[in-house]
C-alpha atoms as a PDB file:
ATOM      1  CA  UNK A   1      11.217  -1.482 -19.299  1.00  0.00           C
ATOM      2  CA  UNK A   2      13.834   0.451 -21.073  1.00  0.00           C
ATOM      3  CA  UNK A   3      16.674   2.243 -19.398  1.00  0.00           C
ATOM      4  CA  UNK A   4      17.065  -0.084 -16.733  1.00  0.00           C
ATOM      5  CA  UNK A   5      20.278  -0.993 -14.974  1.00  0.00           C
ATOM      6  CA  UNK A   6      21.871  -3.252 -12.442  1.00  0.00           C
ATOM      7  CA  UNK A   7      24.801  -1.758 -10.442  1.00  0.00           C
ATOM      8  CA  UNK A   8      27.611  -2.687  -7.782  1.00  0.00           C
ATOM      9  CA  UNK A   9      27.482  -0.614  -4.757  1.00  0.00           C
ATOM     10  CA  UNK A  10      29.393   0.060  -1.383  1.00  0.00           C
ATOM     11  CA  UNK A  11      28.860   2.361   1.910  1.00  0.00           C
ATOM     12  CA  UNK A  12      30.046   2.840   5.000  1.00  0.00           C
ATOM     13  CA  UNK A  13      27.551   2.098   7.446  1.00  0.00           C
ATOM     14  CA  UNK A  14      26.336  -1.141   5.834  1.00  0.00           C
ATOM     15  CA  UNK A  15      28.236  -3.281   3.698  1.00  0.00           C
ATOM     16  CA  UNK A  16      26.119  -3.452   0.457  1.00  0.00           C
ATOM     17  CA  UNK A  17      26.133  -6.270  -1.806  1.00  0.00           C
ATOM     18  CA  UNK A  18      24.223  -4.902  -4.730  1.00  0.00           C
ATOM     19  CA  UNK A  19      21.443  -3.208  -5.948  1.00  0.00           C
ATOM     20  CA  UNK A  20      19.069  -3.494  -9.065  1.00  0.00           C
ATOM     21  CA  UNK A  21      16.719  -0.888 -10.745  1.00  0.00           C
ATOM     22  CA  UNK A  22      14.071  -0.781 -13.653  1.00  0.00           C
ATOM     23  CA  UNK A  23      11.749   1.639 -14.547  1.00  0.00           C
ATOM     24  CA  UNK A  24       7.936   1.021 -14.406  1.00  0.00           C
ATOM     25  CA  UNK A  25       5.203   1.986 -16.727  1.00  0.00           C
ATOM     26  CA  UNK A  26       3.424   3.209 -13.834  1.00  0.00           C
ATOM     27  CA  UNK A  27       2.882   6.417 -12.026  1.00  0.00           C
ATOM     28  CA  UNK A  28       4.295   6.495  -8.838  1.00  0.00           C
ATOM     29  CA  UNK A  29       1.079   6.084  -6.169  1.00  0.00           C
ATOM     30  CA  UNK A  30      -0.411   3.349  -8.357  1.00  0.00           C
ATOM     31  CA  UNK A  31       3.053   1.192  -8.018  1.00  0.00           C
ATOM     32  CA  UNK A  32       3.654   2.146  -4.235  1.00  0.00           C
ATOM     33  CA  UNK A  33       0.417   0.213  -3.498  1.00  0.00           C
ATOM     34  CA  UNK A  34       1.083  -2.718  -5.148  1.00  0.00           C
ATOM     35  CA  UNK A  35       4.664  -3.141  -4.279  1.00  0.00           C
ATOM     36  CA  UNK A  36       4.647  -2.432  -0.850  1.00  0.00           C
ATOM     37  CA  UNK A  37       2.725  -5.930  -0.635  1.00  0.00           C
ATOM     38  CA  UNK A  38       5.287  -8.827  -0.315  1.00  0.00           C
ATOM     39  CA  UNK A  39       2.015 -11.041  -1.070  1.00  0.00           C
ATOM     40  CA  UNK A  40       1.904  -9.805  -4.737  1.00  0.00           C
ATOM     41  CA  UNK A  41       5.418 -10.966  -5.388  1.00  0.00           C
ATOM     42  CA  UNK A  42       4.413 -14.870  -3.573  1.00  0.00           C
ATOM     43  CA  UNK A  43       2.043 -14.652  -6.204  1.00  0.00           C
ATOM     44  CA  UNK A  44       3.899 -13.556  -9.114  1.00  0.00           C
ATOM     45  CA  UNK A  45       7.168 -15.523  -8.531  1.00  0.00           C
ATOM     46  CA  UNK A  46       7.100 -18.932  -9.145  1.00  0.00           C
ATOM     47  CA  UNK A  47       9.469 -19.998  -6.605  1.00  0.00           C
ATOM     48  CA  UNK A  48       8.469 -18.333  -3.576  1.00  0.00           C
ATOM     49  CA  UNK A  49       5.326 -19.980  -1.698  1.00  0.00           C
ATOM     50  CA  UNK A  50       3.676 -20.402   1.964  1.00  0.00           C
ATOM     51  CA  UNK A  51       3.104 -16.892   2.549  1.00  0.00           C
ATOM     52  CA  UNK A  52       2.103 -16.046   6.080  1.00  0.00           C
ATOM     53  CA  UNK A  53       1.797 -13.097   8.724  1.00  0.00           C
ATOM     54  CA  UNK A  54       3.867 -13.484  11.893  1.00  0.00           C
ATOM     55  CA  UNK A  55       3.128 -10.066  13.631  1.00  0.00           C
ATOM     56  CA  UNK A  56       0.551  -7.400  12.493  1.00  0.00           C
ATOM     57  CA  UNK A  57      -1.679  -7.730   9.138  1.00  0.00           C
ATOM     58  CA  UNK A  58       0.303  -6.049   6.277  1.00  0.00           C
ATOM     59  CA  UNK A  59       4.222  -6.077   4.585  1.00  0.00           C
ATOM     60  CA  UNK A  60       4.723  -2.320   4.625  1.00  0.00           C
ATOM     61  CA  UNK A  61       4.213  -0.988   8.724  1.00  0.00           C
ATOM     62  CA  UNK A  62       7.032  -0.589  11.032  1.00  0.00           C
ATOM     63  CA  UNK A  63       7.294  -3.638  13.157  1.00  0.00           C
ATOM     64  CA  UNK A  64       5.161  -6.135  11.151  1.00  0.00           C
ATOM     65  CA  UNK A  65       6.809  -9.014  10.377  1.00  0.00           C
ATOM     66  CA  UNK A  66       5.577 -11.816   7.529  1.00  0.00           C
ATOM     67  CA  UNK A  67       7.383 -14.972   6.291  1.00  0.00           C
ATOM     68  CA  UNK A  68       7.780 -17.021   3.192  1.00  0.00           C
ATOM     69  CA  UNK A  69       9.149 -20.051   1.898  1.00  0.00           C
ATOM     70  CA  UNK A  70      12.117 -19.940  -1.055  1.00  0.00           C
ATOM     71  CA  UNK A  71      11.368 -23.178  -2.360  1.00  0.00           C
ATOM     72  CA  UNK A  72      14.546 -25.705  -2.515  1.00  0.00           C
ATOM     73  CA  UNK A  73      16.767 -22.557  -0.223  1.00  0.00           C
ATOM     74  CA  UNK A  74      15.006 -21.824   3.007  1.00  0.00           C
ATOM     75  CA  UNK A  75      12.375 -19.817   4.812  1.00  0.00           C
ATOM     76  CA  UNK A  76      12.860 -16.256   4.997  1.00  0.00           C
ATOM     77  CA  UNK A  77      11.154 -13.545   7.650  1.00  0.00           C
ATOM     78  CA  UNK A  78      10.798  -9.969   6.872  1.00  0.00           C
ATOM     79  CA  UNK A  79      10.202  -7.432   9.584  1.00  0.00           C
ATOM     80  CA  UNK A  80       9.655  -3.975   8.040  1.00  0.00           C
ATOM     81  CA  UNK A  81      12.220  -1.434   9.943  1.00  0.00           C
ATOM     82  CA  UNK A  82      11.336   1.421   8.146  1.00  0.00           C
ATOM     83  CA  UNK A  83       8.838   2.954   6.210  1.00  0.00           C
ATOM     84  CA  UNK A  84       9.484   6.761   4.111  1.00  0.00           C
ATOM     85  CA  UNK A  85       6.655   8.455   2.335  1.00  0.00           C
ATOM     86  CA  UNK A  86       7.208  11.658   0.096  1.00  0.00           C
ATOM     87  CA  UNK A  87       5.437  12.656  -3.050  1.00  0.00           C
ATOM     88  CA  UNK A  88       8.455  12.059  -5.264  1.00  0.00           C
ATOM     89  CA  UNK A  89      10.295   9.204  -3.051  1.00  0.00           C
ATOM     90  CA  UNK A  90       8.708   6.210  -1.519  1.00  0.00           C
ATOM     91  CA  UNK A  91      10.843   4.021   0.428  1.00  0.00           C
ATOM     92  CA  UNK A  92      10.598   0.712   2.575  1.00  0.00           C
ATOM     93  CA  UNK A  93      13.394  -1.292   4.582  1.00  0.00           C
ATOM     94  CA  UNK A  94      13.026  -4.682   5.547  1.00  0.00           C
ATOM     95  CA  UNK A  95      14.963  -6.896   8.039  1.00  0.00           C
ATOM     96  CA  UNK A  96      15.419 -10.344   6.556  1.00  0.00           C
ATOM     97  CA  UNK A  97      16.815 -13.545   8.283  1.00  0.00           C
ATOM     98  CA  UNK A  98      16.723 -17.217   6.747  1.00  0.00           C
ATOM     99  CA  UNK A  99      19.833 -18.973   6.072  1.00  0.00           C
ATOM    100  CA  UNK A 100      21.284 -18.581   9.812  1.00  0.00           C
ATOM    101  CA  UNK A 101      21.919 -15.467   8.256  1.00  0.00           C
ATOM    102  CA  UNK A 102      20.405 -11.395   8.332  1.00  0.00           C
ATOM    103  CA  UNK A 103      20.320  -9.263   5.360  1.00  0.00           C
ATOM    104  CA  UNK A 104      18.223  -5.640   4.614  1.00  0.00           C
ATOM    105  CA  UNK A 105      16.362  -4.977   1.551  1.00  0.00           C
ATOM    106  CA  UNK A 106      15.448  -1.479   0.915  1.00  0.00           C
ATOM    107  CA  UNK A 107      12.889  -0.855  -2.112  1.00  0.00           C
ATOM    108  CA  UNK A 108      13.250   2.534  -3.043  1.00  0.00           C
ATOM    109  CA  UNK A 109      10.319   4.424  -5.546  1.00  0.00           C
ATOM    110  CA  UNK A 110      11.325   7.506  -7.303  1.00  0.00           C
ATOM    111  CA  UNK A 111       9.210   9.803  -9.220  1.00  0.00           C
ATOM    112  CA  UNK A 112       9.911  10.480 -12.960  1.00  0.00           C
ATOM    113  CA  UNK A 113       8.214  13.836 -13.698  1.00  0.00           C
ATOM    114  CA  UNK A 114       8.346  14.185 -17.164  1.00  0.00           C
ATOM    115  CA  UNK A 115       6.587  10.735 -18.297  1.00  0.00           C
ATOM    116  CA  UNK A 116       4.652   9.820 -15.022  1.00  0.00           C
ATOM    117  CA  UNK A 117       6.719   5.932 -14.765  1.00  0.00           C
ATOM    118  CA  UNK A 118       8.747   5.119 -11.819  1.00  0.00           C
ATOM    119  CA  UNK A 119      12.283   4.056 -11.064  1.00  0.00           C
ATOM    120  CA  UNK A 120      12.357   1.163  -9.152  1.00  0.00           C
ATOM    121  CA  UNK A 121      15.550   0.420  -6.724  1.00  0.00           C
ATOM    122  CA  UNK A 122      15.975  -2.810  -4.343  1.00  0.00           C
ATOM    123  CA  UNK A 123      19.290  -2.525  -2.645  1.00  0.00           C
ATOM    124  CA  UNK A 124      20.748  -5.859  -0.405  1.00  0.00           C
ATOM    125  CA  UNK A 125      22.675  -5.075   2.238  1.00  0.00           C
ATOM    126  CA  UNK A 126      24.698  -6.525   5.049  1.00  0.00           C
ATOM    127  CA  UNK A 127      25.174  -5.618   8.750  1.00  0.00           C
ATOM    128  CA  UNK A 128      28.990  -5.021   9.132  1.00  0.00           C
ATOM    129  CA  UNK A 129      28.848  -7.136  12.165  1.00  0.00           C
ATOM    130  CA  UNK A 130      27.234 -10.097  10.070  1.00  0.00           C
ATOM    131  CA  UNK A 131      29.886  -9.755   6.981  1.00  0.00           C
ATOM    132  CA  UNK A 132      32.711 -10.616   9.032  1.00  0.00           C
ATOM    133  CA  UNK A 133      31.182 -14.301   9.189  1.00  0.00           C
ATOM    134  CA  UNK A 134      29.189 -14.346   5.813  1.00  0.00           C
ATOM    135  CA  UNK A 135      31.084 -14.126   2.669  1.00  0.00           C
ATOM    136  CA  UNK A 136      28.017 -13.923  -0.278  1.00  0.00           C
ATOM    137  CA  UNK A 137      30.839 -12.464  -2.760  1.00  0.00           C
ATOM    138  CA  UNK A 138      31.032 -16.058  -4.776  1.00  0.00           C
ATOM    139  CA  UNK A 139      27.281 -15.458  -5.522  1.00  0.00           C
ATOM    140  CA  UNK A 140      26.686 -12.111  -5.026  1.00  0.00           C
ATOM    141  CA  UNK A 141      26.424 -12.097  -9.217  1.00  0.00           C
ATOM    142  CA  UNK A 142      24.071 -14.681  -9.257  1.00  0.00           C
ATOM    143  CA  UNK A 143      21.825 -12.976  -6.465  1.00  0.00           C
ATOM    144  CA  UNK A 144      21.789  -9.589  -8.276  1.00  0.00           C
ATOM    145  CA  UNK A 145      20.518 -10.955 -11.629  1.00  0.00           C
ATOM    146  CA  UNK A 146      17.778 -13.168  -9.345  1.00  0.00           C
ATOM    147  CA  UNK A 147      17.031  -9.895  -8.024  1.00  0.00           C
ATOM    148  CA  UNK A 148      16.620  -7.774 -11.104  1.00  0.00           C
ATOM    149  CA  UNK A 149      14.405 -10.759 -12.629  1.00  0.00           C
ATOM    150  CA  UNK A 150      12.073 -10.254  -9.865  1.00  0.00           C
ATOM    151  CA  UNK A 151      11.916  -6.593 -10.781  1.00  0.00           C
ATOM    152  CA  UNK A 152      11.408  -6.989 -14.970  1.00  0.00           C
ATOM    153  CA  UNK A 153       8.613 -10.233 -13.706  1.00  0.00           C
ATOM    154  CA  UNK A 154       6.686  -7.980 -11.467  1.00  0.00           C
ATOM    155  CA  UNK A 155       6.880  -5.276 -14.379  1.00  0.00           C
ATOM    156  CA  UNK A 156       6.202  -7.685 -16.842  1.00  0.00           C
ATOM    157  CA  UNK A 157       2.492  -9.054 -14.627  1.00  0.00           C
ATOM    158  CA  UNK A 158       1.905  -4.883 -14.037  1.00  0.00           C
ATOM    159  CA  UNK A 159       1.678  -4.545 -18.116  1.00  0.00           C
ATOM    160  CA  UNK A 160      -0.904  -6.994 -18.535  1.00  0.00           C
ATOM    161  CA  UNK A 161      -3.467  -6.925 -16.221  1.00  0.00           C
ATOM    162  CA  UNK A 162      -6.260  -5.155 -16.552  1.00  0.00           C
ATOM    163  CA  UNK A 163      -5.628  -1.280 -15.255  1.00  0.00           C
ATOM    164  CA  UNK A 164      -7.422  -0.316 -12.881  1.00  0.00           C
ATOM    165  CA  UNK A 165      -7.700   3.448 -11.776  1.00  0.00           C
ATOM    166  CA  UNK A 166      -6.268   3.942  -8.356  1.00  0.00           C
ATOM    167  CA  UNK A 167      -7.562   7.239  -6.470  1.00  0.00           C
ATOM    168  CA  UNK A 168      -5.467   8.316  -3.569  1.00  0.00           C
ATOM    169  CA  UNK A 169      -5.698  11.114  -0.850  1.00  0.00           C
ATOM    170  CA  UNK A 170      -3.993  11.402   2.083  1.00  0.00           C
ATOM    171  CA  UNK A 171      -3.545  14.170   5.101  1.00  0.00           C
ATOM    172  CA  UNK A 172      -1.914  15.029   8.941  1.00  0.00           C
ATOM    173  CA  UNK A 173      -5.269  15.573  11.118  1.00  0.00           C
ATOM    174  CA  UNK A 174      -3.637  16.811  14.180  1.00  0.00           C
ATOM    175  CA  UNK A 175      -5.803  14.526  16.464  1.00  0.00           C
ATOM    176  CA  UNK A 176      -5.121  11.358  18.580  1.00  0.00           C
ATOM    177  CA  UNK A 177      -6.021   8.244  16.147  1.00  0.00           C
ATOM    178  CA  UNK A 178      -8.024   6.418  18.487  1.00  0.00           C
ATOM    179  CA  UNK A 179     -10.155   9.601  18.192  1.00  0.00           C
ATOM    180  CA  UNK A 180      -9.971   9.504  14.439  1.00  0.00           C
ATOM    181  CA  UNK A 181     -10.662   5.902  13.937  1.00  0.00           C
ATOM    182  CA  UNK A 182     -14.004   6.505  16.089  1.00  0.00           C
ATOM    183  CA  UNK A 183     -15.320   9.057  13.547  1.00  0.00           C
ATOM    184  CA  UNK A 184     -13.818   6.449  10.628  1.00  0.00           C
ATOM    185  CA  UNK A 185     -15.193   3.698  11.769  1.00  0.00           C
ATOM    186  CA  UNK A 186     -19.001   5.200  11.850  1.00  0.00           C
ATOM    187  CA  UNK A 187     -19.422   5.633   8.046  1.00  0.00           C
ATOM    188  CA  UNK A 188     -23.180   7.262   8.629  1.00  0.00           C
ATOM    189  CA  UNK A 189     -21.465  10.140  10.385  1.00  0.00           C
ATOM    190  CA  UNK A 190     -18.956  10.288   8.256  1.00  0.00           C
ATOM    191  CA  UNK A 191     -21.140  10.933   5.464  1.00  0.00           C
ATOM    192  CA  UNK A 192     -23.171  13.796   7.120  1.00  0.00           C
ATOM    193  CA  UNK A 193     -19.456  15.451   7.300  1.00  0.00           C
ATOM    194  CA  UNK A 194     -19.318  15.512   3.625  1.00  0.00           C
ATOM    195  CA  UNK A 195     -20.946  12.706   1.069  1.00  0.00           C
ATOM    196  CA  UNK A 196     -18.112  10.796  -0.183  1.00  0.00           C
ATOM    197  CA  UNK A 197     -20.561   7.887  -0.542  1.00  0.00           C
ATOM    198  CA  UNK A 198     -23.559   9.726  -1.469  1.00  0.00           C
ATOM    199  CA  UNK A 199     -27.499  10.416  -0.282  1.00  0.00           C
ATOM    200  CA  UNK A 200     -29.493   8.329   2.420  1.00  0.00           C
ATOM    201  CA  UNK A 201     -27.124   6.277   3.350  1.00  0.00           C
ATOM    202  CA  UNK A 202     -27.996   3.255   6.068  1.00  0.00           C
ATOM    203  CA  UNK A 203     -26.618   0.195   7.546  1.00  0.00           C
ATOM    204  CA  UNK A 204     -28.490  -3.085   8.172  1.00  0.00           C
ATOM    205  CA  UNK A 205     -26.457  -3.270  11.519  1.00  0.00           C
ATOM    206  CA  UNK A 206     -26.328  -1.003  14.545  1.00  0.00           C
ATOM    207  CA  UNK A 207     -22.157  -2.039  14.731  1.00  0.00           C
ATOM    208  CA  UNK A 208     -20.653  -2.261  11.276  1.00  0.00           C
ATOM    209  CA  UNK A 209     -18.410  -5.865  11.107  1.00  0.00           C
ATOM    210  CA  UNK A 210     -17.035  -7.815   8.446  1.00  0.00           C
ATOM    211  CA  UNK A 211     -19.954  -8.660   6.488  1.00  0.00           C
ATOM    212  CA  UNK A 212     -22.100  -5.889   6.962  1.00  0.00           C
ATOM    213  CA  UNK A 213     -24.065  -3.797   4.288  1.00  0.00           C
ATOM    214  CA  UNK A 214     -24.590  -0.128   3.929  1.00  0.00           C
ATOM    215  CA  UNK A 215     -26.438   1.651   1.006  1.00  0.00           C
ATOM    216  CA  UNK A 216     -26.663   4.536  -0.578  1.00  0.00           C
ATOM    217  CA  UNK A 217     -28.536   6.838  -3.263  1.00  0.00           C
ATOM    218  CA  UNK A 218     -25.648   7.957  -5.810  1.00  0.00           C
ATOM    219  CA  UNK A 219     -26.410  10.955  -8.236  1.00  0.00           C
ATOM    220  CA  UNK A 220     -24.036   9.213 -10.262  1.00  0.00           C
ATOM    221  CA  UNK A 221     -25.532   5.945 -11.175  1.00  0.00           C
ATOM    222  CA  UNK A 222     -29.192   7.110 -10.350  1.00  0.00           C
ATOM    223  CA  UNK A 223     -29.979   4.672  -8.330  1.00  0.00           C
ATOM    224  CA  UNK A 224     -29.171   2.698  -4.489  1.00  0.00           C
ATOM    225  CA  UNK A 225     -26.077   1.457  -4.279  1.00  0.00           C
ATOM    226  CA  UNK A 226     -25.083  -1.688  -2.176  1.00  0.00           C
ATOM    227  CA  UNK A 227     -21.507  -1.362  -0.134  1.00  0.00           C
ATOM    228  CA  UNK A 228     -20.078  -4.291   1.771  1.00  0.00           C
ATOM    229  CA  UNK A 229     -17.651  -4.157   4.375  1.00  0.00           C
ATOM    230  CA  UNK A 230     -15.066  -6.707   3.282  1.00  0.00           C
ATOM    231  CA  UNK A 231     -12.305  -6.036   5.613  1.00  0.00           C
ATOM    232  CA  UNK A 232     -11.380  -4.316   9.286  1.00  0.00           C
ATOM    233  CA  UNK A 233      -7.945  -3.948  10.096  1.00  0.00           C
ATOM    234  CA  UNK A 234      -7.955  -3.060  13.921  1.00  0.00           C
ATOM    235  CA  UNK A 235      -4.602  -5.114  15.070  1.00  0.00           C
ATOM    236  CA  UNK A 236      -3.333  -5.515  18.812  1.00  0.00           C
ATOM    237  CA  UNK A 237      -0.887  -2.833  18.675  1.00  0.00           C
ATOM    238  CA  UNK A 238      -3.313  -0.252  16.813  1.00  0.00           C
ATOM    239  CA  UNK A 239      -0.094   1.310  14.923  1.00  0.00           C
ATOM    240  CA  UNK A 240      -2.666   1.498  11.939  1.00  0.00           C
ATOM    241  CA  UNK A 241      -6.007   1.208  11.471  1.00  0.00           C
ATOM    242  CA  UNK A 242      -8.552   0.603   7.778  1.00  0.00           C
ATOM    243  CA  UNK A 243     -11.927  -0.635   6.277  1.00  0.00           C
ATOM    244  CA  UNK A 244     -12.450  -1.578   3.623  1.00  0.00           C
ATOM    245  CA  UNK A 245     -15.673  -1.384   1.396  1.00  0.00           C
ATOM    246  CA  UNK A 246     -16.658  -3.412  -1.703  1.00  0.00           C
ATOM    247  CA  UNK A 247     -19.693  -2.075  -4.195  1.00  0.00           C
ATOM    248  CA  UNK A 248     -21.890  -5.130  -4.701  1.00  0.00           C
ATOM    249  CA  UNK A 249     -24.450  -6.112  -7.859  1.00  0.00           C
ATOM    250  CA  UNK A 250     -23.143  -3.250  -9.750  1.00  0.00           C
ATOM    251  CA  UNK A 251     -20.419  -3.176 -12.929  1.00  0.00           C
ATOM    252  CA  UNK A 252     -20.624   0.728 -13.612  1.00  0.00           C
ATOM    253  CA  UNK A 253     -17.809   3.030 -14.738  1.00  0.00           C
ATOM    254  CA  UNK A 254     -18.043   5.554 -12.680  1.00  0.00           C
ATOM    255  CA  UNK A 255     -19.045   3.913  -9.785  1.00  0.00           C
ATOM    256  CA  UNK A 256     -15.691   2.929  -7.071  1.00  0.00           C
ATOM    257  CA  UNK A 257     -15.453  -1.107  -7.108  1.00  0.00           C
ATOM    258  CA  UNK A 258     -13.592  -0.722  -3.509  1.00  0.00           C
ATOM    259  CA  UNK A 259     -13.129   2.082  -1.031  1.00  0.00           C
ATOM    260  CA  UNK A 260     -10.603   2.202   1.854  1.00  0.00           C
ATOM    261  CA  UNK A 261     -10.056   4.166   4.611  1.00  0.00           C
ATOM    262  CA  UNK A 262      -6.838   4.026   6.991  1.00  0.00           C
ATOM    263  CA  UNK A 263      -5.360   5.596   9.689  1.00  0.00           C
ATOM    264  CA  UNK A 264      -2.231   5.370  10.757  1.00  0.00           C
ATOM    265  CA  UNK A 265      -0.255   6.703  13.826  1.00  0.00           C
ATOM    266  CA  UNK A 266       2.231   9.261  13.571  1.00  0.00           C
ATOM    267  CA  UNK A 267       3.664  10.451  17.001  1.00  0.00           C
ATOM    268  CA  UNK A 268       0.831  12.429  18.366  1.00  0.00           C
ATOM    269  CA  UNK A 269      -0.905  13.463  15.277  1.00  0.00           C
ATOM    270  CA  UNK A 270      -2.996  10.959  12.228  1.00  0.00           C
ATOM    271  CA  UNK A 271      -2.461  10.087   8.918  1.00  0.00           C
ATOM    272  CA  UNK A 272      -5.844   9.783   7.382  1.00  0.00           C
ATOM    273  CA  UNK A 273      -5.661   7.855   3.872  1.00  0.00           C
ATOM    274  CA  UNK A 274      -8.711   7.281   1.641  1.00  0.00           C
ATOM    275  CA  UNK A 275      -8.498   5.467  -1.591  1.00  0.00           C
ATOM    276  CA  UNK A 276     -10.778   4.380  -4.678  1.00  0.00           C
ATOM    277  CA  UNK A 277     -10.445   1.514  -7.341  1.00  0.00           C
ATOM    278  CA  UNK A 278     -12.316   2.073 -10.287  1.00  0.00           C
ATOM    279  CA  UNK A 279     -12.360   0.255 -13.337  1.00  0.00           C
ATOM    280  CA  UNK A 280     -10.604   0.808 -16.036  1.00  0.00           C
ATOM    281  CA  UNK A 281     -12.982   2.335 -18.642  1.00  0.00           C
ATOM    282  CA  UNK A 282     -13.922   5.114 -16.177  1.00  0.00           C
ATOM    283  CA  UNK A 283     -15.285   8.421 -18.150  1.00  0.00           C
ATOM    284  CA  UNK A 284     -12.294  11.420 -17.912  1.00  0.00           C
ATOM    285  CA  UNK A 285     -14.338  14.101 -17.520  1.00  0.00           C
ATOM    286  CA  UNK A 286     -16.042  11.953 -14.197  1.00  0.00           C
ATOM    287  CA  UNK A 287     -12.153  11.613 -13.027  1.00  0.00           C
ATOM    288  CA  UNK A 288     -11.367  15.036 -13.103  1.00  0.00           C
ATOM    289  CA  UNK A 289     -14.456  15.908 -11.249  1.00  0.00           C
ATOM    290  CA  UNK A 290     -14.147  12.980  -8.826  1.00  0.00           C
ATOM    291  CA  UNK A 291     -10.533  13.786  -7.744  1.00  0.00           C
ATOM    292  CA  UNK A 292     -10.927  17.665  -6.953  1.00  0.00           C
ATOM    293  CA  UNK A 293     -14.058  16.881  -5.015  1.00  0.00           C
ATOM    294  CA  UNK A 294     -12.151  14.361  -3.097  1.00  0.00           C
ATOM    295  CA  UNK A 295      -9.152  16.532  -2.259  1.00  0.00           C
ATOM    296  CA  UNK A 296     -12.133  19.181  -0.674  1.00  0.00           C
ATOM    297  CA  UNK A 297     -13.896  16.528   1.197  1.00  0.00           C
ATOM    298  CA  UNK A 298     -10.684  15.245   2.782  1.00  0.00           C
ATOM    299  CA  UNK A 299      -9.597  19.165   3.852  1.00  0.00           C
ATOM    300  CA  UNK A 300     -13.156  18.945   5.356  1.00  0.00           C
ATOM    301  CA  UNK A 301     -12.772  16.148   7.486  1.00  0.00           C
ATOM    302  CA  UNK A 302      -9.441  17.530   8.480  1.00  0.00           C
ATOM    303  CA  UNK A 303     -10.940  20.434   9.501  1.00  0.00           C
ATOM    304  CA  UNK A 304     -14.118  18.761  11.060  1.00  0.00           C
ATOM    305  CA  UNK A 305     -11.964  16.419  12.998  1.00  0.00           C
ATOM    306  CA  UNK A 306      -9.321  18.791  14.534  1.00  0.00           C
ATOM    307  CA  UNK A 307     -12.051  21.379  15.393  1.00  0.00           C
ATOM    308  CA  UNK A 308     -14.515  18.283  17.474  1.00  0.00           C
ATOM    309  CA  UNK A 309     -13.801  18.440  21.239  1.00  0.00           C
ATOM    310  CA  UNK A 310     -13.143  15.158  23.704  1.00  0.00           C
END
């Protein structure tokens, strides 16, 4: 948490009030998962409670909106406005109204190259047309060091819990997503694409649900491995679509705890996203392995997908 800083700020086309920044211990990808969730800061911070969804299932998709209570101020909705993914800059805006009044909060993630950590910006802004009737300038000092607290106490909870490795691959399949998610959402074929579970695998339902179990034969472990689908995301508007997987009866290193796949839409093309958790004592050499065999299998399914005809 060194080199941090908290700085006054001012533009044109919103009327900025301030903005904070600390730098994380953790690699970019890793953070961008966890932050993105506004439920991980409910939990964290002591003072915010009563989390709840309002529109759509997550904190980080255009359009979605979730809501909190500020315990002893008022209750506050976010609506995520805008969303900005690059390998070295990760970037989220959020529309915020509570307090008669309506605010943006941008949370900005920048790469740092030469140590791996991540600089960490929130900036709160102002719509010009709101500041004419709000003045926040009495406690606009008070605000900023809440602000930057939030940053060093989500730092601070990052540091001591148990790390976890985080495996990430993403890609463009140049495909409509409802066609995409069809192929997702039937992990069998899937696998006969390219094993990213491993041998043999089955399900003990003809139409996988929440609560259904799949297994496998894994070179790995050596033995059948139990999967349990813990989670669809399939929401009214369909703007993004996951599953997500949970290994059951087994502790092993080298073995993923949880695997997730989403889609999400991106004008006429996909984003296909699929990510491990492994624990934390997971062998190197495995890793290294593990990750360039998983940036071939997703160039496969790219390739697989785009190729497949109506």
């Amino acid at each position: 948490m060194n080199n941090d800083k908290k700085e006054m700020i001012s533009k044109n086309k919103e009327s900025i009030l301030f903005s904070a920044s600390l730098i994380y211990e953790q690699n970019i990808n890793k953070l961008w998962l966890f932050l993105r969730d506004i439920r991980n800061e409910i939990n964290i911070i002591e003072y915010l409670d009563d989390f709840e969804y309002i529109e759509g299932y997550n904190s980080w998709t255009k359009g979605n909106i979730c809501s909190f209570n500020w315990i002893g101020l008022s209750r506050f909705n976010y609506e995520c406005i805008k969303s900005k993914i690059e390998r070295n800059k990760k970037m989220l805006k959020w529309e915020i109204k509570g307090m008669s009044i309506k605010i943006y909060k941008t949370l900005i993630l920048y790469r740092i190259t030469s140590n791996n950590k991540t600089l960490v910006k929130s900036i709160i802004s102002l719509p010009k047309s709101e500041n004419e009737f709000v003045d926040l300038f009495p406690t606009k000092k008070y605000y900023l060091n809440l602000e930057y607290e939030r940053l060093v106490k989500k730092s601070e909870y990052l540091n001591i819990i148990n790390k976890d490795f985080i495996s990430y691959e993403s890609c463009i399949i140049n495909r409509n997503y409802l066609d995409v998610w069809k192929w997702i959402f039937d992990l069998e074929k899937l696998n006969s694409i390219t094993q990213i579970f491993g041998e043999n695998i089955e399900c003990n339902e003809s139409k996988l649900r929440i609560g259904s179990f799949l297994k496998f034969f894994s070179k790995t472990a050596k033995r059948t491995v139990y999967i349990k689908v813990v989670e669809i995301s399939n929401p009214k508007k369909r703007k993004t679509l996951g599953i997500k997987l949970k290994t059951i009866g087994l502790n092993i290193n080298n073995i993923s705890k949880i695997i997730e796949f989403k889609i999400v839409r991106v004008n006429n093309k996909t984003q296909l996203s699929i990510l491990h958790i492994f624990h934390n004592d997971i062998e190197q050499e495995f890793l290294k392995k593990f990750q360039i065999n998983k940036k071939e299998m997703i160039k496969k399914y790219k390739k697989y997908l785009e190729e497949q005809k109506n």
